[in-house]
C-alpha atoms as a PDB file:
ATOM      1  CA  UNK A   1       9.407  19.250  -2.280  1.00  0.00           C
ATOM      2  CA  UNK A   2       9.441  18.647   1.458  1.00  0.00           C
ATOM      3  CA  UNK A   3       8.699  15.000   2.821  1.00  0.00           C
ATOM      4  CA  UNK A   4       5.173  16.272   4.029  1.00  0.00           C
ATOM      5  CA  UNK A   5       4.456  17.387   0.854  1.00  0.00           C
ATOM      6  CA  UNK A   6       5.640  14.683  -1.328  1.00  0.00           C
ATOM      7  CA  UNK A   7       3.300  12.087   1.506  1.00  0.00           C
ATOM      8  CA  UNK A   8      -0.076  14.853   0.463  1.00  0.00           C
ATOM      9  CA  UNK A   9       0.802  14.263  -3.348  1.00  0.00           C
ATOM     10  CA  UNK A  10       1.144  10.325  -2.594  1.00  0.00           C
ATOM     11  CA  UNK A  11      -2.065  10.430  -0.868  1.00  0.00           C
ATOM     12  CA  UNK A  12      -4.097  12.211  -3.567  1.00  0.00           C
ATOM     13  CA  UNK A  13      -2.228   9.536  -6.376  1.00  0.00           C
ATOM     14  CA  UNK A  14      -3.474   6.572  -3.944  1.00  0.00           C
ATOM     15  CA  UNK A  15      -6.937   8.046  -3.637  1.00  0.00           C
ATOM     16  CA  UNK A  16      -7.316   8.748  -7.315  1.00  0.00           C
ATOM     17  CA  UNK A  17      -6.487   5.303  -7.956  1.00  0.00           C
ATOM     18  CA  UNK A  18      -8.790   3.942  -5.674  1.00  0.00           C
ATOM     19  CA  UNK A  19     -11.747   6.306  -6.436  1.00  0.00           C
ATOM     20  CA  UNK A  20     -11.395   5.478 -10.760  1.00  0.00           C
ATOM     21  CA  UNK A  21     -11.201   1.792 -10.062  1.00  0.00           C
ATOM     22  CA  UNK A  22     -13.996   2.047  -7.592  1.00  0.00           C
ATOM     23  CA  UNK A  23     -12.174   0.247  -4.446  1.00  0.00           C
ATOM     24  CA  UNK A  24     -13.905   0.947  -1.340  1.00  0.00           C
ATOM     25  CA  UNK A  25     -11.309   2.369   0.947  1.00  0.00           C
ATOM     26  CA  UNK A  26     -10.265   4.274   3.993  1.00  0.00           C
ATOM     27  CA  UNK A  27      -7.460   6.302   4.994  1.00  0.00           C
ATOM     28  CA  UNK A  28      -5.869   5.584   8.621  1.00  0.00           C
ATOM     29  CA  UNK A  29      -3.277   6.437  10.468  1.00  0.00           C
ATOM     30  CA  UNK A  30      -1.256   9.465  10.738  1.00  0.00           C
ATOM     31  CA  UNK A  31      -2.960  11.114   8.068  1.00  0.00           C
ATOM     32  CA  UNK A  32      -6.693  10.383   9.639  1.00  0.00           C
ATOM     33  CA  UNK A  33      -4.994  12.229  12.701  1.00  0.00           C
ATOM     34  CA  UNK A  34      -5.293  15.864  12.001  1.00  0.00           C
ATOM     35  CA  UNK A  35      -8.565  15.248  10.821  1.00  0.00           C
ATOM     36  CA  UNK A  36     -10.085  14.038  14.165  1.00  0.00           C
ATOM     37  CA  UNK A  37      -7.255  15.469  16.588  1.00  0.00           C
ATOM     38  CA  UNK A  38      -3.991  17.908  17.093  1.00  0.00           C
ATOM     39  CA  UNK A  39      -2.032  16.944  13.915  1.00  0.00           C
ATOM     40  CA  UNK A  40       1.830  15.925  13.882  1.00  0.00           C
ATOM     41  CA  UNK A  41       3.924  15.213  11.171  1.00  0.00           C
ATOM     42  CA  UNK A  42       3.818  11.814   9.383  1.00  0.00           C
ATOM     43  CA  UNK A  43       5.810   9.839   6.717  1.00  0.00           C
ATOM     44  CA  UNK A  44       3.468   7.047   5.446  1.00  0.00           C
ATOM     45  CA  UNK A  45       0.414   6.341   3.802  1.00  0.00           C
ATOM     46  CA  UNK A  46      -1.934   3.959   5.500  1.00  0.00           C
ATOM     47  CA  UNK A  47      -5.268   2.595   3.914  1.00  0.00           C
ATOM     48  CA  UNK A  48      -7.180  -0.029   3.819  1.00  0.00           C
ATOM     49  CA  UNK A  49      -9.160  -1.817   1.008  1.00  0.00           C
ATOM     50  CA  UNK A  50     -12.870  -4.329   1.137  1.00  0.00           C
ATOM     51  CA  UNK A  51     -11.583  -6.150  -2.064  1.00  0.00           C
ATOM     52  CA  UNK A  52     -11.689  -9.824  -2.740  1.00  0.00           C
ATOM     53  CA  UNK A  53      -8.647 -11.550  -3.117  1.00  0.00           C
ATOM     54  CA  UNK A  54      -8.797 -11.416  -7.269  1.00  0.00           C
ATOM     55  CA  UNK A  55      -9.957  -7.652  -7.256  1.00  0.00           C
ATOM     56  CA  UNK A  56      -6.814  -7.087  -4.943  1.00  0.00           C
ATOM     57  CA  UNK A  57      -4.197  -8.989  -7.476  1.00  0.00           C
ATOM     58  CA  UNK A  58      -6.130  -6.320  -9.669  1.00  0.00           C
ATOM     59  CA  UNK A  59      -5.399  -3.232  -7.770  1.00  0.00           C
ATOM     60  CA  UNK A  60      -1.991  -4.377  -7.626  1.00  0.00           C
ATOM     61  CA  UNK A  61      -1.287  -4.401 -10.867  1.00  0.00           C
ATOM     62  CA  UNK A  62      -3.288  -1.377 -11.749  1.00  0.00           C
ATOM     63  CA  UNK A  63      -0.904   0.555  -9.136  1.00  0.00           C
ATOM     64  CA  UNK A  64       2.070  -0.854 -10.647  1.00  0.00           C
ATOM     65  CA  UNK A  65       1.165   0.356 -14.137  1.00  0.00           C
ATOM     66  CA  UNK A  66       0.943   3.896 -13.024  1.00  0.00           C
ATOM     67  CA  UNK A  67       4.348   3.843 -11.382  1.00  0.00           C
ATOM     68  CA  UNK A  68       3.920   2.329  -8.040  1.00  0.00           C
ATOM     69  CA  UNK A  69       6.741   0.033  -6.961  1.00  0.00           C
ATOM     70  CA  UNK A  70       5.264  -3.547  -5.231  1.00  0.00           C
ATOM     71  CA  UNK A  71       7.839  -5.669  -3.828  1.00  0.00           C
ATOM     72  CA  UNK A  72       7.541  -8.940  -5.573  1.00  0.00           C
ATOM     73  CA  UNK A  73       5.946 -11.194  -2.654  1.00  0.00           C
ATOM     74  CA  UNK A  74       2.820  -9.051  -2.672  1.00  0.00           C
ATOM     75  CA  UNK A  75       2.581  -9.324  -6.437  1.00  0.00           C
ATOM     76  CA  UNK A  76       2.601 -13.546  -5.808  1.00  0.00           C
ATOM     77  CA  UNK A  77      -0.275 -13.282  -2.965  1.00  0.00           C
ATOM     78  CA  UNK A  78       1.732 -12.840  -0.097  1.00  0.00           C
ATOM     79  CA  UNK A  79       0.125 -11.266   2.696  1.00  0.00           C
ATOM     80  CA  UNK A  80       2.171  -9.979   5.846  1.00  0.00           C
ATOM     81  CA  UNK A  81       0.355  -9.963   9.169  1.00  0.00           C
ATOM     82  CA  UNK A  82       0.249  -6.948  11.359  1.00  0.00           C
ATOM     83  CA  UNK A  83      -1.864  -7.492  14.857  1.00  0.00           C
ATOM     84  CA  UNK A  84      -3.256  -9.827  13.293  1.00  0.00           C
ATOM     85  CA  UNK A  85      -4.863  -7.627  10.255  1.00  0.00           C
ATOM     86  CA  UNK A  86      -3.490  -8.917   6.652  1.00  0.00           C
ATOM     87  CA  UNK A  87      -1.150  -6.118   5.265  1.00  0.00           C
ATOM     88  CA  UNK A  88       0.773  -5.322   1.874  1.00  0.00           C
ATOM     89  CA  UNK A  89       2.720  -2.619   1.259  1.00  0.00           C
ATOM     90  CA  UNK A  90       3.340  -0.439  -2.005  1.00  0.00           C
ATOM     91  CA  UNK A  91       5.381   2.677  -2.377  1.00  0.00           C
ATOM     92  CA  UNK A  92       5.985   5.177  -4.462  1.00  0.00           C
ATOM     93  CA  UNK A  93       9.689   7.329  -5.555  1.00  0.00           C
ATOM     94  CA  UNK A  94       9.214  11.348  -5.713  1.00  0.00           C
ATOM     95  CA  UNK A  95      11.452  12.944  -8.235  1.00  0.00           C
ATOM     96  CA  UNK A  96      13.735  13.741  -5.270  1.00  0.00           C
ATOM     97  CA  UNK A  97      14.208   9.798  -4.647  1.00  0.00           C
ATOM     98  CA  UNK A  98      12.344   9.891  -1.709  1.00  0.00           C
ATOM     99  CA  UNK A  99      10.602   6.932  -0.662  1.00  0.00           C
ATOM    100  CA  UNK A 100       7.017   7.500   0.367  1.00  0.00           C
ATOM    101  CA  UNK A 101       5.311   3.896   1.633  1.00  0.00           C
ATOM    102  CA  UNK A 102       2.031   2.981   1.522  1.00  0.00           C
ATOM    103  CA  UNK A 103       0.265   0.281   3.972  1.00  0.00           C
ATOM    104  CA  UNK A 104      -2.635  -1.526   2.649  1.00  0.00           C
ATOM    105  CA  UNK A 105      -4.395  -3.563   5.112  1.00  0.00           C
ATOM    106  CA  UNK A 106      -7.252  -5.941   3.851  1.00  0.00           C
ATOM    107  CA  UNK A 107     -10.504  -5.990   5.828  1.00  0.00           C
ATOM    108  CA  UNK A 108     -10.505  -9.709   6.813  1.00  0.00           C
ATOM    109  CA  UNK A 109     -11.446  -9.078  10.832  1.00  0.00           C
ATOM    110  CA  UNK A 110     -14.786  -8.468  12.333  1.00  0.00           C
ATOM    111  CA  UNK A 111     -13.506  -5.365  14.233  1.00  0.00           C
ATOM    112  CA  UNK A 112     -12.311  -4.026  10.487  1.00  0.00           C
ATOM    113  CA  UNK A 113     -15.736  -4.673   9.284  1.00  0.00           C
ATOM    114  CA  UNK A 114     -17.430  -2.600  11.779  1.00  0.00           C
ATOM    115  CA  UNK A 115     -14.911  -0.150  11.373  1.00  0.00           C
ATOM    116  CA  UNK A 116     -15.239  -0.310   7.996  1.00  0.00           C
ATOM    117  CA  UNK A 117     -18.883   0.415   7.963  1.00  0.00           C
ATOM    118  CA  UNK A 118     -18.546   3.386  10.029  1.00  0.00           C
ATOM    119  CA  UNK A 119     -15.939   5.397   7.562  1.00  0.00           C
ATOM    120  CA  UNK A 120     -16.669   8.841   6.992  1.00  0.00           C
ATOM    121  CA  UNK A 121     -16.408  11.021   4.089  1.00  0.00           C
ATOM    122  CA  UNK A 122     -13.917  14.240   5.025  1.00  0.00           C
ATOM    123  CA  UNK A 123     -12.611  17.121   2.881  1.00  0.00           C
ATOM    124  CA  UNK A 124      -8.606  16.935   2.611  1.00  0.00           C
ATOM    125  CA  UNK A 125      -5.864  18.169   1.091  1.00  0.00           C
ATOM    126  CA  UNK A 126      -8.954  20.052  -1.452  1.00  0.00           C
ATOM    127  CA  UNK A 127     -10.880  16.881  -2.097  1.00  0.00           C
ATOM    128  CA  UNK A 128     -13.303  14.506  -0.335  1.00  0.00           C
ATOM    129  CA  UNK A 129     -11.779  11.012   0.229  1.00  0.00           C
ATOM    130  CA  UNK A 130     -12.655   8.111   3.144  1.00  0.00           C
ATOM    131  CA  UNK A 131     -11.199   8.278   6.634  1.00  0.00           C
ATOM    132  CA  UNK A 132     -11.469   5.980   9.395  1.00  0.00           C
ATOM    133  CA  UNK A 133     -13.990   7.417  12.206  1.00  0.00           C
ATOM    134  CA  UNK A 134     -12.406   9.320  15.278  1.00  0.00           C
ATOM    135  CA  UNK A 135     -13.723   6.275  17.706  1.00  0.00           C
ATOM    136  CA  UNK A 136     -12.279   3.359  15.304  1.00  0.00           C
ATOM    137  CA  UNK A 137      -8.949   5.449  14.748  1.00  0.00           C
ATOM    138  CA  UNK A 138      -8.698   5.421  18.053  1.00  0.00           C
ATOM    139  CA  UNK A 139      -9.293   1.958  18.648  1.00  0.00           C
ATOM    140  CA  UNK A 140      -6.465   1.077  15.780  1.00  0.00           C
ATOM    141  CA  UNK A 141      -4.021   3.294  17.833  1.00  0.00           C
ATOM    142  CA  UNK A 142      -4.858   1.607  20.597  1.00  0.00           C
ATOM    143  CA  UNK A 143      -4.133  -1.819  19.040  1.00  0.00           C
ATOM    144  CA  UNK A 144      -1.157  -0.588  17.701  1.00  0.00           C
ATOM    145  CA  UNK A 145       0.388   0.744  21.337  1.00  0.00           C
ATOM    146  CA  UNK A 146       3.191   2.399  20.515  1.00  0.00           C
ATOM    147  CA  UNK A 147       4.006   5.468  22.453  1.00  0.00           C
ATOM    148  CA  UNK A 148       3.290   7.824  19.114  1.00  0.00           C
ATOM    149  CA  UNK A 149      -0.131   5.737  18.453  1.00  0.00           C
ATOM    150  CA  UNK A 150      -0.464   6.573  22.740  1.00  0.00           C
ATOM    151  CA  UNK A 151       0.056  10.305  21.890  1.00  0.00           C
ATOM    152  CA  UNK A 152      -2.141  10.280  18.794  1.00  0.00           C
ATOM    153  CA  UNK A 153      -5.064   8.950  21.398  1.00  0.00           C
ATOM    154  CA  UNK A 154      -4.569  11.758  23.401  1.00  0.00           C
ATOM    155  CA  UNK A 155      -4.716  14.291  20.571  1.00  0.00           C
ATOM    156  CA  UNK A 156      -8.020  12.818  19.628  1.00  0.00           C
ATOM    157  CA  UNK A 157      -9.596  12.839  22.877  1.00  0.00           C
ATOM    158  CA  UNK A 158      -8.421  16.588  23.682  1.00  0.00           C
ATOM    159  CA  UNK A 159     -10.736  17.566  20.298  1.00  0.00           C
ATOM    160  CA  UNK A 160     -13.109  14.918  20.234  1.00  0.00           C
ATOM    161  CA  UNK A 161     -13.160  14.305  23.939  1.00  0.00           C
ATOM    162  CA  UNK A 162     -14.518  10.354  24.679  1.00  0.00           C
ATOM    163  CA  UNK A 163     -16.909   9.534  21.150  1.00  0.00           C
ATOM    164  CA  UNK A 164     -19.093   6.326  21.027  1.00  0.00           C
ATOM    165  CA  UNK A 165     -17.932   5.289  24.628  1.00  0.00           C
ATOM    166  CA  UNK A 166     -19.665   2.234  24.549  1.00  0.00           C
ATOM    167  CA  UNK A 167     -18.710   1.246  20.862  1.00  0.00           C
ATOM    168  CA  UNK A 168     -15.214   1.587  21.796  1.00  0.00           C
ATOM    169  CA  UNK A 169     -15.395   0.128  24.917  1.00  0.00           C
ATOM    170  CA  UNK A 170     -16.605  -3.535  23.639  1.00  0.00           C
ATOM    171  CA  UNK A 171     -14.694  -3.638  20.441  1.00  0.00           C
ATOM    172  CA  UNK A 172     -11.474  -2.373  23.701  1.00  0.00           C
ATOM    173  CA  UNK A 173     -12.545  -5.674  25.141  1.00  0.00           C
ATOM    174  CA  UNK A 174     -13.021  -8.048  22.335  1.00  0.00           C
ATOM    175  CA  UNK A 175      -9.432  -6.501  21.178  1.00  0.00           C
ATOM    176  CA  UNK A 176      -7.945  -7.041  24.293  1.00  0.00           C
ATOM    177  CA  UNK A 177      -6.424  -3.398  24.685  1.00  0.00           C
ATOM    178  CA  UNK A 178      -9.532  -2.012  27.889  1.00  0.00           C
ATOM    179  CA  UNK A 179      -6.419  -1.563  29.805  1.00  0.00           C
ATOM    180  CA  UNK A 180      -5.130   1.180  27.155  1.00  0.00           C
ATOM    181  CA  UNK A 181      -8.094   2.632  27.176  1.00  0.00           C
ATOM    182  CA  UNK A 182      -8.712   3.027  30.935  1.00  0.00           C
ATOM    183  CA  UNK A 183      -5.348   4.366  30.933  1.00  0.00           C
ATOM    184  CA  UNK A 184      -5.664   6.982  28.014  1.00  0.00           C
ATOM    185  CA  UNK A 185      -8.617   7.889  29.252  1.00  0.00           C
ATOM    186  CA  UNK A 186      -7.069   8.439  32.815  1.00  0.00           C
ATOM    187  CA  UNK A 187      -4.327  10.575  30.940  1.00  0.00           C
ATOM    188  CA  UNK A 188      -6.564  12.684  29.408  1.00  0.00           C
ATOM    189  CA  UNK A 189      -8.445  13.445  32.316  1.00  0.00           C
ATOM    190  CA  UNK A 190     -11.538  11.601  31.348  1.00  0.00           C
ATOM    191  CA  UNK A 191     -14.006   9.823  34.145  1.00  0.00           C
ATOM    192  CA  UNK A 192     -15.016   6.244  33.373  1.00  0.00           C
ATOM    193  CA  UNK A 193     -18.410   6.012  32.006  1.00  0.00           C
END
C-alpha cells in the first residue's frame, strides 16, 4: 500500500471506532482539506473528541484493544498542549511497518466548542463521517501558522472563497491570529468586509 492509502484505511479504523462507541468527533486537518479546498497530500490523522475525562481513559483503552499503539503517558492521563488545545496522540503500524499517527485533541476551549457545534456531516473515502466546517478549519490553520497550514488557507478560500466572514473574524480576534487573516485574505485577492 502507498502512505496515502494506508492514512484512508487509518481514517476509516479511527472513525469506526468512534462511530460504535458513540464518541462525538470531528476530523481536521489535512484530511478536512480536500473536502473544503484544493487537496494535497497528507500523512496524519487529526480528530478531535467532546468526551469527559473518564469516557476518554475509555476510548483509550478501547483503541488499544483493537491494535492501536498509545504511548504510555497518555494511557496515565497525560495531556500534551498544542496552542493551547489539550492533545494525545495514538498511532497505528500498517503491515508494511509504516507508522500512521493520529492527533486527538480534546474540546476543552470555547473557540473548540463553537467549532465543535458547527461540524458537518461529509461523504468520504465511501462513508459519511464528521469534519470540521470550511470557516473553523480555516481558523485552526490559521492558529496553527505554519507555511503548509498558510497554503491550506488559500486552497480553501480559492473554492470556498471568504465563508462566515464575521464568524471568523471575531473568533480571528479573540484567537489573536486577525493579522493572518487580513493577510490571507490579501493573498487571495479578497477585499476586507
Amino acid at each position: 500500500m502507498t502512505p496515502a492509502r494506508d492514512v484512508r484505511d487509518v481514517l476509516i479504523r479511527v472513525v469506526e471506532l468512534l462511530e460504535r462507541r458513540q464518541a462525538p468527533y470531528l476530523i481536521m486537518g489535512g484530511i478536512a482539506v480536500p473536502v473544503w479546498g484544493i487537496p494535497r497530500a497528507t500523512y496524519d490523522i487529526d480528530v478531535t473528541l467532546s468526551l469527559g475525562p473518564g469516557e476518554v481513559d475509555a476510548l483509550l483503552a478501547a483503541a488499544k484493544a483493537e491494535g492501536f499503539e498509545i504511548e504510555a503517558p497518555f494511557e496515565k492521563g497525560f495531556r500534551d498542549l498544542l496552542h493551547g488545545m489539550q492533545k494525545l496522540a495514538m498511532s497505528w503500524w500498517t503491515t508494511e511497518s509504516r507508522r500512521v499517527e493520529v492527533d486527538v485533541f480534546l474540546v476543552t476551549t470555547p473557540y473548540q466548542a463553537a467549532a465543535f457545534a458547527r461540524r458537518v456531516r461529509v461523504r468520504l473515502e465511501d462513508r459519511e463521517m464528521w469534519i470540521l466546517s470550511p470557516a473553523d478549519l480555516i481558523l485552526h490553520k490559521l492558529v496553527a501558522g505554519r507555511p503548509k497550514d498558510l497554503a491550506d488557507i488559500q486552497n480553501i478560500l480559492a473554492i470556498q472563497g471568504f465563508v462566515d466572514a464575521e464568524y471568523v473574524r471575531g473568533w480571528a480576534a479573540t484567537l489573536g491570529v486577525e493579522a493572518r487573516l487580513e493577510a490571507s485574505l490579501a493573498q487571495a485577492g479578497l477585499r476586507p468586509q
